[in-house]
C-alpha atoms as a PDB file:
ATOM      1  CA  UNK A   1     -32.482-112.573   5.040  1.00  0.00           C
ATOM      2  CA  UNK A   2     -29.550-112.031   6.653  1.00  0.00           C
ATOM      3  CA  UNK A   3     -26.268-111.090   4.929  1.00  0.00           C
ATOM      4  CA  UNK A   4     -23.039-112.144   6.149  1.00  0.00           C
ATOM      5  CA  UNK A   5     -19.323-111.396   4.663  1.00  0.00           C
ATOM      6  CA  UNK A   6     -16.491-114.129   5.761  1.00  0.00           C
ATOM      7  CA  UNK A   7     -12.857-113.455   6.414  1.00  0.00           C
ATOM      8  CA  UNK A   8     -10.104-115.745   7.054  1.00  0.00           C
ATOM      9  CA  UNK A   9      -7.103-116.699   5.967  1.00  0.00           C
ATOM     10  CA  UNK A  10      -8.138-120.323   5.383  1.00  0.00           C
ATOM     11  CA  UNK A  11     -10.003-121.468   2.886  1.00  0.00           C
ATOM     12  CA  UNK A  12     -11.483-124.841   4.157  1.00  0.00           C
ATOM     13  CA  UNK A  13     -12.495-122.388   6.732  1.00  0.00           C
ATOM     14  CA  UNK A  14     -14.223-120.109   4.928  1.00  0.00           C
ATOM     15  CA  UNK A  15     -15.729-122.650   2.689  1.00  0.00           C
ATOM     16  CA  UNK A  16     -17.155-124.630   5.824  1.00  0.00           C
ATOM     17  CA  UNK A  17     -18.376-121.735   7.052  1.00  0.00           C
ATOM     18  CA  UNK A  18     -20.733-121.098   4.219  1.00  0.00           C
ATOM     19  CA  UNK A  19     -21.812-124.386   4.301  1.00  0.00           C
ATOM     20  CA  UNK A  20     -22.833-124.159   8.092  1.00  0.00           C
ATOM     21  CA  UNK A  21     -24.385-120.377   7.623  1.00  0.00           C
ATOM     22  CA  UNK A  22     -25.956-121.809   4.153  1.00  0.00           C
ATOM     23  CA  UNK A  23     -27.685-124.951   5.635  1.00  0.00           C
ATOM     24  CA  UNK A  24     -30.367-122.484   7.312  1.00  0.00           C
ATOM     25  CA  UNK A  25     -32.401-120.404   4.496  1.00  0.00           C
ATOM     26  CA  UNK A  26     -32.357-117.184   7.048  1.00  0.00           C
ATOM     27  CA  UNK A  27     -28.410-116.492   6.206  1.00  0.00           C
ATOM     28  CA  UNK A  28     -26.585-116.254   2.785  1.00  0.00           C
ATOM     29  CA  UNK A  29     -22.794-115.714   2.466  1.00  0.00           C
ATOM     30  CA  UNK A  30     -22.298-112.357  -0.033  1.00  0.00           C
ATOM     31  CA  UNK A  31     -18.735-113.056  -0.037  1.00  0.00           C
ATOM     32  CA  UNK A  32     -15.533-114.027   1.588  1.00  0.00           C
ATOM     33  CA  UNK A  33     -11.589-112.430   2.097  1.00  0.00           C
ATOM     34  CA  UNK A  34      -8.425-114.263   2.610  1.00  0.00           C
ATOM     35  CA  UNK A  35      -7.155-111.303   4.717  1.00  0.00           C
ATOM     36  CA  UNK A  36      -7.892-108.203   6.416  1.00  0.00           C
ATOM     37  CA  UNK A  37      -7.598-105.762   3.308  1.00  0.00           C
ATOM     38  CA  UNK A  38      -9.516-107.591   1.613  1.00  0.00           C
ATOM     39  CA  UNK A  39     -12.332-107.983   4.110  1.00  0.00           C
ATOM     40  CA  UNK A  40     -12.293-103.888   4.431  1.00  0.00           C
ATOM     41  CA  UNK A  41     -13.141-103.521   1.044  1.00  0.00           C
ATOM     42  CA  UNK A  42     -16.060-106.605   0.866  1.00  0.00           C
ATOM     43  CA  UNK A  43     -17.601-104.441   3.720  1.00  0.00           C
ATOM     44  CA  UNK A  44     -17.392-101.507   2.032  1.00  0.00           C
ATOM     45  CA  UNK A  45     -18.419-102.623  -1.344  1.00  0.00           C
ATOM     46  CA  UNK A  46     -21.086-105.524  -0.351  1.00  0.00           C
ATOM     47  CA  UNK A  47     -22.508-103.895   2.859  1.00  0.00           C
ATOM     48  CA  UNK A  48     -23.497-107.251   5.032  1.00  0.00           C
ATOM     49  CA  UNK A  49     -25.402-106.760   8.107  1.00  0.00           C
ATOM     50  CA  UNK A  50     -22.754-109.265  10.100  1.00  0.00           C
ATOM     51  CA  UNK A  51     -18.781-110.042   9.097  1.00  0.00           C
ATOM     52  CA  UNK A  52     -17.361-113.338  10.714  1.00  0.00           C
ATOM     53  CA  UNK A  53     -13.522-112.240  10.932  1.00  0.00           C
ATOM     54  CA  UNK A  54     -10.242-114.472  12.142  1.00  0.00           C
ATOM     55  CA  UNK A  55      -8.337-112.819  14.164  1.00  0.00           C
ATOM     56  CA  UNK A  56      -5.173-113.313  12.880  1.00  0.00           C
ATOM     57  CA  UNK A  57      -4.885-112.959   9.531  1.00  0.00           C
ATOM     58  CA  UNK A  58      -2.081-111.702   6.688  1.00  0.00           C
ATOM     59  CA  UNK A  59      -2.106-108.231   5.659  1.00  0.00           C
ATOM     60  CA  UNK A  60      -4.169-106.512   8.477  1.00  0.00           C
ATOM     61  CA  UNK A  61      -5.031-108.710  11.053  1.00  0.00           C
ATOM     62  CA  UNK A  62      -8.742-109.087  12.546  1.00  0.00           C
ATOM     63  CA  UNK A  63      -8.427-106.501  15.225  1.00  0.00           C
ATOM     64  CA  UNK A  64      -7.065-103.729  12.965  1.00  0.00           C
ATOM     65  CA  UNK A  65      -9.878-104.607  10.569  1.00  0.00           C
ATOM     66  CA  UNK A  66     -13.031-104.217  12.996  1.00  0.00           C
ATOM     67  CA  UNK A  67     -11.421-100.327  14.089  1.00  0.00           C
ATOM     68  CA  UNK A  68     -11.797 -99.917  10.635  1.00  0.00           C
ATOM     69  CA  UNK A  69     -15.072-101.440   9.529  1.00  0.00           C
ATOM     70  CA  UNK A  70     -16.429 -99.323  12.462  1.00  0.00           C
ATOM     71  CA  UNK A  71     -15.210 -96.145  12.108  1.00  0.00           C
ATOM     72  CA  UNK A  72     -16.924 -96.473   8.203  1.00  0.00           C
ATOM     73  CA  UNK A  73     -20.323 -96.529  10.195  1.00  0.00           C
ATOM     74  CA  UNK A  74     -22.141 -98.907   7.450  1.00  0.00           C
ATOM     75  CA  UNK A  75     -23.719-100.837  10.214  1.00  0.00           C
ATOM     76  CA  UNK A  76     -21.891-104.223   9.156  1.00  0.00           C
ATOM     77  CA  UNK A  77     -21.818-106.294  12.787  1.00  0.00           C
ATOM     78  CA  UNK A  78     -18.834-107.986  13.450  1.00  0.00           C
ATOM     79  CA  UNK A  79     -18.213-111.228  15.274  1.00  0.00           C
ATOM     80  CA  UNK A  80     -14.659-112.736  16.055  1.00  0.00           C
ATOM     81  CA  UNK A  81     -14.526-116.275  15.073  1.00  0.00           C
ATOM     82  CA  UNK A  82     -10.911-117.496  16.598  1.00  0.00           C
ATOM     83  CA  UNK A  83      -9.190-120.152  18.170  1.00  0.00           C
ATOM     84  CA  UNK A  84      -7.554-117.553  20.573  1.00  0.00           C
ATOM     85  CA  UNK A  85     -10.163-117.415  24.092  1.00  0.00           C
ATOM     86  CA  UNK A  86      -7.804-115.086  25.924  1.00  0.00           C
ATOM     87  CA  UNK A  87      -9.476-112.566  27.882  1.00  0.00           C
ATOM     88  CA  UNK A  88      -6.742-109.771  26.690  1.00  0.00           C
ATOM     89  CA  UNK A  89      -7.576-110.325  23.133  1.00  0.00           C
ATOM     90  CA  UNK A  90     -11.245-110.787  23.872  1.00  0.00           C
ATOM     91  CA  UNK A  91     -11.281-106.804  25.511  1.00  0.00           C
ATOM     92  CA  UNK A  92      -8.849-105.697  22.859  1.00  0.00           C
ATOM     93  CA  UNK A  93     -12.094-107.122  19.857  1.00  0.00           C
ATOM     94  CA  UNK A  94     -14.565-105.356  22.320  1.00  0.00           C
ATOM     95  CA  UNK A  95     -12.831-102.415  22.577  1.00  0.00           C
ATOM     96  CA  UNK A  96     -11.972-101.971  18.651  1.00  0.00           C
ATOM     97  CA  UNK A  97     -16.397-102.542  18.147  1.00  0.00           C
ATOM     98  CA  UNK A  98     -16.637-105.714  17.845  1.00  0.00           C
ATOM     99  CA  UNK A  99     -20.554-107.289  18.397  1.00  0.00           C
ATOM    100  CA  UNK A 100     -19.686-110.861  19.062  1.00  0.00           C
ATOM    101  CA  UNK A 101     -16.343-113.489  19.710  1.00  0.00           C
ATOM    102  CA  UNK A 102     -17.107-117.005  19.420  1.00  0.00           C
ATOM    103  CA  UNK A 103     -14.071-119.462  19.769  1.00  0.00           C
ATOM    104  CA  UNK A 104     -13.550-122.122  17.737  1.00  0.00           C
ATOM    105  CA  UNK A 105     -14.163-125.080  19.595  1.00  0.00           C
ATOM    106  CA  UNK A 106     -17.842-123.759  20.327  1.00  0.00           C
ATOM    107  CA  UNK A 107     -20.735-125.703  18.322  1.00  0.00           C
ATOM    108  CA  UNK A 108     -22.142-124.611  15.442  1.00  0.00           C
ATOM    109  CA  UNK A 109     -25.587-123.522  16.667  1.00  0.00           C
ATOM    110  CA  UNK A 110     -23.111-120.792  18.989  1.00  0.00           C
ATOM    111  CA  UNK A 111     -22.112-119.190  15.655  1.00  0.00           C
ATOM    112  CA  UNK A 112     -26.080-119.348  14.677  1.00  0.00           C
ATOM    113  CA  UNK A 113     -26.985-117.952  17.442  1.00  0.00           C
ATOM    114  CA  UNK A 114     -23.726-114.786  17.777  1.00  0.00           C
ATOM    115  CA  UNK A 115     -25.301-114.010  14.458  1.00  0.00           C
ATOM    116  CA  UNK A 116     -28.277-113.802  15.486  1.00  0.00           C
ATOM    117  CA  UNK A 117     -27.797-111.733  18.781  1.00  0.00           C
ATOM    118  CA  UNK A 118     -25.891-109.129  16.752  1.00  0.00           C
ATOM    119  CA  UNK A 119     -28.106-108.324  14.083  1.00  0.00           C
ATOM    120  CA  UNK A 120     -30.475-107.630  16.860  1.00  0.00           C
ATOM    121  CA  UNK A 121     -28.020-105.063  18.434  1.00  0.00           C
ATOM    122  CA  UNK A 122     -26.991-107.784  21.461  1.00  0.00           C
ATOM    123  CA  UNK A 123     -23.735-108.619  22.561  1.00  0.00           C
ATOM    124  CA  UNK A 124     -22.458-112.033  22.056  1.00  0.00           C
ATOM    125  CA  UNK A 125     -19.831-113.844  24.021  1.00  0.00           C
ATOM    126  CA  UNK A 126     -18.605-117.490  23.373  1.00  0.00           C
ATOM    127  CA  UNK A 127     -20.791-119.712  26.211  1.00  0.00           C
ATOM    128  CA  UNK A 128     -17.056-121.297  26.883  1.00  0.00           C
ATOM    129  CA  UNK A 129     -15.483-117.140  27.789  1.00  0.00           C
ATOM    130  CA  UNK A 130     -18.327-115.630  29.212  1.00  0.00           C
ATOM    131  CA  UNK A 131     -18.575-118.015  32.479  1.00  0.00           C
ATOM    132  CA  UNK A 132     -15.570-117.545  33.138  1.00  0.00           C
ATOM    133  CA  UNK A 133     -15.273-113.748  32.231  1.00  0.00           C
ATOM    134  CA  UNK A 134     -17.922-112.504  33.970  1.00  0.00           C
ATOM    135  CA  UNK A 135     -17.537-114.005  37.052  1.00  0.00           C
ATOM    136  CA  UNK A 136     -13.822-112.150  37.071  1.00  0.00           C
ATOM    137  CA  UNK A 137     -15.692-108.914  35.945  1.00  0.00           C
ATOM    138  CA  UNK A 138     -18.288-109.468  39.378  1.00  0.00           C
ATOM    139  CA  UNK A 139     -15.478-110.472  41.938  1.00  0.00           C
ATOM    140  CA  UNK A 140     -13.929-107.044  40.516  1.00  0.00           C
ATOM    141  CA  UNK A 141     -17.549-105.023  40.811  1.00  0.00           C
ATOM    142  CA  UNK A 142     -17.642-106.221  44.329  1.00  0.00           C
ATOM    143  CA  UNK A 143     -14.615-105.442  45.489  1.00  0.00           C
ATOM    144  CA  UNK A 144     -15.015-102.015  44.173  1.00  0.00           C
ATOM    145  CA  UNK A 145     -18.567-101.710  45.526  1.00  0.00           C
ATOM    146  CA  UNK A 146     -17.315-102.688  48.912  1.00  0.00           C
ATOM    147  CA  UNK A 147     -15.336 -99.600  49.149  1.00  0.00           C
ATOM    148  CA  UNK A 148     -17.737 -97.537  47.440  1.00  0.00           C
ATOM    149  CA  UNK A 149     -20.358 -98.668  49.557  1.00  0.00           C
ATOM    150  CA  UNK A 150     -20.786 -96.152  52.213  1.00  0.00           C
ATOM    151  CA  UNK A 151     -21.772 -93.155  49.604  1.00  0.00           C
ATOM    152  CA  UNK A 152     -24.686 -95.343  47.999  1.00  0.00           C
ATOM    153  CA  UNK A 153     -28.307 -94.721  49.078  1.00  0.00           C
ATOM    154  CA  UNK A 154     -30.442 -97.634  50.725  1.00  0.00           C
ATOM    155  CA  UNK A 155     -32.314 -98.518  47.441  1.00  0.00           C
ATOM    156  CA  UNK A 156     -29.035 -98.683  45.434  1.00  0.00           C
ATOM    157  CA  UNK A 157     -27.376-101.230  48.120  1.00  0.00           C
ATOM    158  CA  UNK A 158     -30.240-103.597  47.885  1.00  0.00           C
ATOM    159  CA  UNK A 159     -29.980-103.657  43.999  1.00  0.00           C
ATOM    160  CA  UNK A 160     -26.693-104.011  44.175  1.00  0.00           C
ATOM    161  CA  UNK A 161     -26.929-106.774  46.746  1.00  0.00           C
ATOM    162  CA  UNK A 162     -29.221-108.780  44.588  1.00  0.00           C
ATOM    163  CA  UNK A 163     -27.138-108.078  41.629  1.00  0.00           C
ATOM    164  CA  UNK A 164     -24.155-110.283  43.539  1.00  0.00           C
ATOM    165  CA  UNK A 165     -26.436-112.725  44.124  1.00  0.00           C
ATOM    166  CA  UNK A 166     -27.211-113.150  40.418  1.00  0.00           C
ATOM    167  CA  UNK A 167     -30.702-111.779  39.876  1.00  0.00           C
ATOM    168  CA  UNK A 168     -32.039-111.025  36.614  1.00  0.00           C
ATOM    169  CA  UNK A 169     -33.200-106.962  36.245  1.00  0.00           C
ATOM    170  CA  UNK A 170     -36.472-108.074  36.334  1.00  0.00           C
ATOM    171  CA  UNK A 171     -36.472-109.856  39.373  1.00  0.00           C
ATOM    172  CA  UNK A 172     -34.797-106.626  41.206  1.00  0.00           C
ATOM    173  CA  UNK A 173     -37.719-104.828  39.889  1.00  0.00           C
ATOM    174  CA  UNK A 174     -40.348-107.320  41.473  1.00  0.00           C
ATOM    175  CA  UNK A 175     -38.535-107.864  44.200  1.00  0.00           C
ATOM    176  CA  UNK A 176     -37.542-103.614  45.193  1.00  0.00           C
ATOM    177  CA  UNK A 177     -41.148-102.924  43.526  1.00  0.00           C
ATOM    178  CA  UNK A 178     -39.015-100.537  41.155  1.00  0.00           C
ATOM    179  CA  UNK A 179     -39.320-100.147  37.559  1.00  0.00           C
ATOM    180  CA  UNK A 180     -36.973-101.961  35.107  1.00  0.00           C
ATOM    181  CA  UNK A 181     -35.814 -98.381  34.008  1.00  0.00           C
ATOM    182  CA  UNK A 182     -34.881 -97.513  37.626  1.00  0.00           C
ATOM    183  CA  UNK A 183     -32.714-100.848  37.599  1.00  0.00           C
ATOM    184  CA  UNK A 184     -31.226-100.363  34.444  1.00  0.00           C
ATOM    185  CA  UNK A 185     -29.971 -96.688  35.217  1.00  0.00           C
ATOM    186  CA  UNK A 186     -29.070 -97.961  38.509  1.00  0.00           C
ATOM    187  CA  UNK A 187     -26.675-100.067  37.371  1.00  0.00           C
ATOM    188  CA  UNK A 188     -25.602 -97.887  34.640  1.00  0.00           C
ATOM    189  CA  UNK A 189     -24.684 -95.461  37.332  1.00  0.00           C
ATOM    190  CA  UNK A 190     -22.778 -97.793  39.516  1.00  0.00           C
ATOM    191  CA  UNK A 191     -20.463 -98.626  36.593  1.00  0.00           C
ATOM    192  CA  UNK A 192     -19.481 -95.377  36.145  1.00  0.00           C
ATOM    193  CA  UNK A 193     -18.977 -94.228  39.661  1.00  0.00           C
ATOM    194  CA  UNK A 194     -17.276 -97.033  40.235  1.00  0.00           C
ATOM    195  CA  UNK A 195     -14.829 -96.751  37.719  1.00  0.00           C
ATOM    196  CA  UNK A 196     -15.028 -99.429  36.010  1.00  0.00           C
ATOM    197  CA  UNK A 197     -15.454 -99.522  32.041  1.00  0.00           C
ATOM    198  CA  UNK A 198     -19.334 -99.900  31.235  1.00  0.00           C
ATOM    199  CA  UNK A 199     -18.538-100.460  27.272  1.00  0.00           C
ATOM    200  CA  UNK A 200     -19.049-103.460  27.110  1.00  0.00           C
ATOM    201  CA  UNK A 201     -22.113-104.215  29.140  1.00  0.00           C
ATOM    202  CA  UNK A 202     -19.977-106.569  31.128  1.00  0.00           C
ATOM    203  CA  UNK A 203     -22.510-106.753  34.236  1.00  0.00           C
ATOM    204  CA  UNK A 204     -25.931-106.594  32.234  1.00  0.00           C
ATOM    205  CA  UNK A 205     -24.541-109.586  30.534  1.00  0.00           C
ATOM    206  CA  UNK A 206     -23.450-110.943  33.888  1.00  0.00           C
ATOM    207  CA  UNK A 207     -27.133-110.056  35.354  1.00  0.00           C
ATOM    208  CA  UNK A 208     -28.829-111.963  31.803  1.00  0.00           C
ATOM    209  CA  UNK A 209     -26.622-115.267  32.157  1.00  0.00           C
ATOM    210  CA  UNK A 210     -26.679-114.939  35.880  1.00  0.00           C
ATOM    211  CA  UNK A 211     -23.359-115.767  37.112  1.00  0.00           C
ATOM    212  CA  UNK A 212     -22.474-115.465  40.832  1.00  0.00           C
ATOM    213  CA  UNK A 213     -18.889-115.106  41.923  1.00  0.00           C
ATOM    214  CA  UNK A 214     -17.032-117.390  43.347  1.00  0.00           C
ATOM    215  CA  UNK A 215     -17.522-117.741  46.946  1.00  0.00           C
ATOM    216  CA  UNK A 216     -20.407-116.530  49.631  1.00  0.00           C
ATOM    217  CA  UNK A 217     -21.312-112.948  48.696  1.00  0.00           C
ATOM    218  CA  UNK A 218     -21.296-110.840  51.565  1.00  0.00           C
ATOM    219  CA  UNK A 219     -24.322-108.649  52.603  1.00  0.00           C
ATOM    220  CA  UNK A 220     -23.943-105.061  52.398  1.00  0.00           C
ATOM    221  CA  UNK A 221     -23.861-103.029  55.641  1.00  0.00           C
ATOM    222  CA  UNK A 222     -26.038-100.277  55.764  1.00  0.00           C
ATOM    223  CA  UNK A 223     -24.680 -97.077  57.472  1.00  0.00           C
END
């Protein structure tokens, strides 16, 4: 059973929402908050595996709420459920620990399965953001790599080459004959020499959905 805490400022909201999460027997709703405040202290006193959270709301808005929830460590997973899909807002929720955004618009088996994803300690991004928001992420990766690229290692340009062209980490394995731990640390490493912020798992989610950049990628010379 999964427990889930709502918070939003409007109650047809809320109360659809617990209909939705309610009509599968795997979720029940332990309670909801009209703001912020109040959603801090549900958390605290109900302890629910995931909190659905506006983002703007009265009092303490959504943002300003997940810092919180997370720096009480409880292990409550929270998902942004908003009408706002702007990437700034989107990296500011990320940044403050939040698990999941789903926009608004999305269909009802998205918010099934953000839930889901979290509670299993995944990342989930609204299928109508993370299209678009990865393949800004990648275009920035390569540009970086291309002027990183004389300092990599032969092995590390070829998984980075068949990272641009969207393979999965398992088929860089197969492909390299490397382990799926090699490609995994691989790319961890890039992220970080690179410079680029490897919080939020931006190209391992790019690598899972496989989304290629716009444009032909271009091989990477070997020196």
């Amino acid at each position: 059973m999964v427990t889930v805490a709502l918070a939003d400022d409007h109650v047809v909201v809320r109360q659809g929402l617990r209909l939705l999460l309610e009509s599968d027997p795997e979720f029940v709703v332990v309670g909801e908050a009209a703001d912020g405040i109040e959603a801090l202290e549900l958390v605290k006193r109900r302890k629910p595996k995931v909190l659905i959270v506006d983002l703007m709301m009265p009092g303490m808005d959504g943002l300003e709420t997940t810092r919180r929830i997370s720096r009480l460590k409880l292990g409550t997973r929270v998902i942004f459920l908003t009408m706002y899909g702007d990437e700034a807002y989107l990296l500011d929720a990320l940044a403050g620990g939040a698990a999941g955004y789903v926009v608004k618009e999305s269909a009802g088996a998205d918010l099934f399965q953000a839930v889901r994803d979290v509670v299993a300690g995944q990342r989930y991004l609204s299928p109508l953001l993370s299209e678009a928001f990865t393949r800004r992420y990648l275009q920035k990766f390569r540009t970086a790599l291309l002027k990183l690229s004389g300092t990599l290692t032969i092995r590390e340009r070829k998984v980075l080459q068949l990272v641009l062209e969207g393979a999965s980490s398992s088929d860089i394995g197969a492909r390299l004959k490397i382990s799926l731990r090699t490609v995994e640390s691989d790319l961890a490493n890039f992220v970080g020499r690179l410079g680029l912020d490897p919080h939020h798992d931006k190209i391992h989610h790019a690598v899972k959905r496989r989304v290629r950049p716009r444009g032909r990628t271009k091989p990477i010379k070997k020196k």
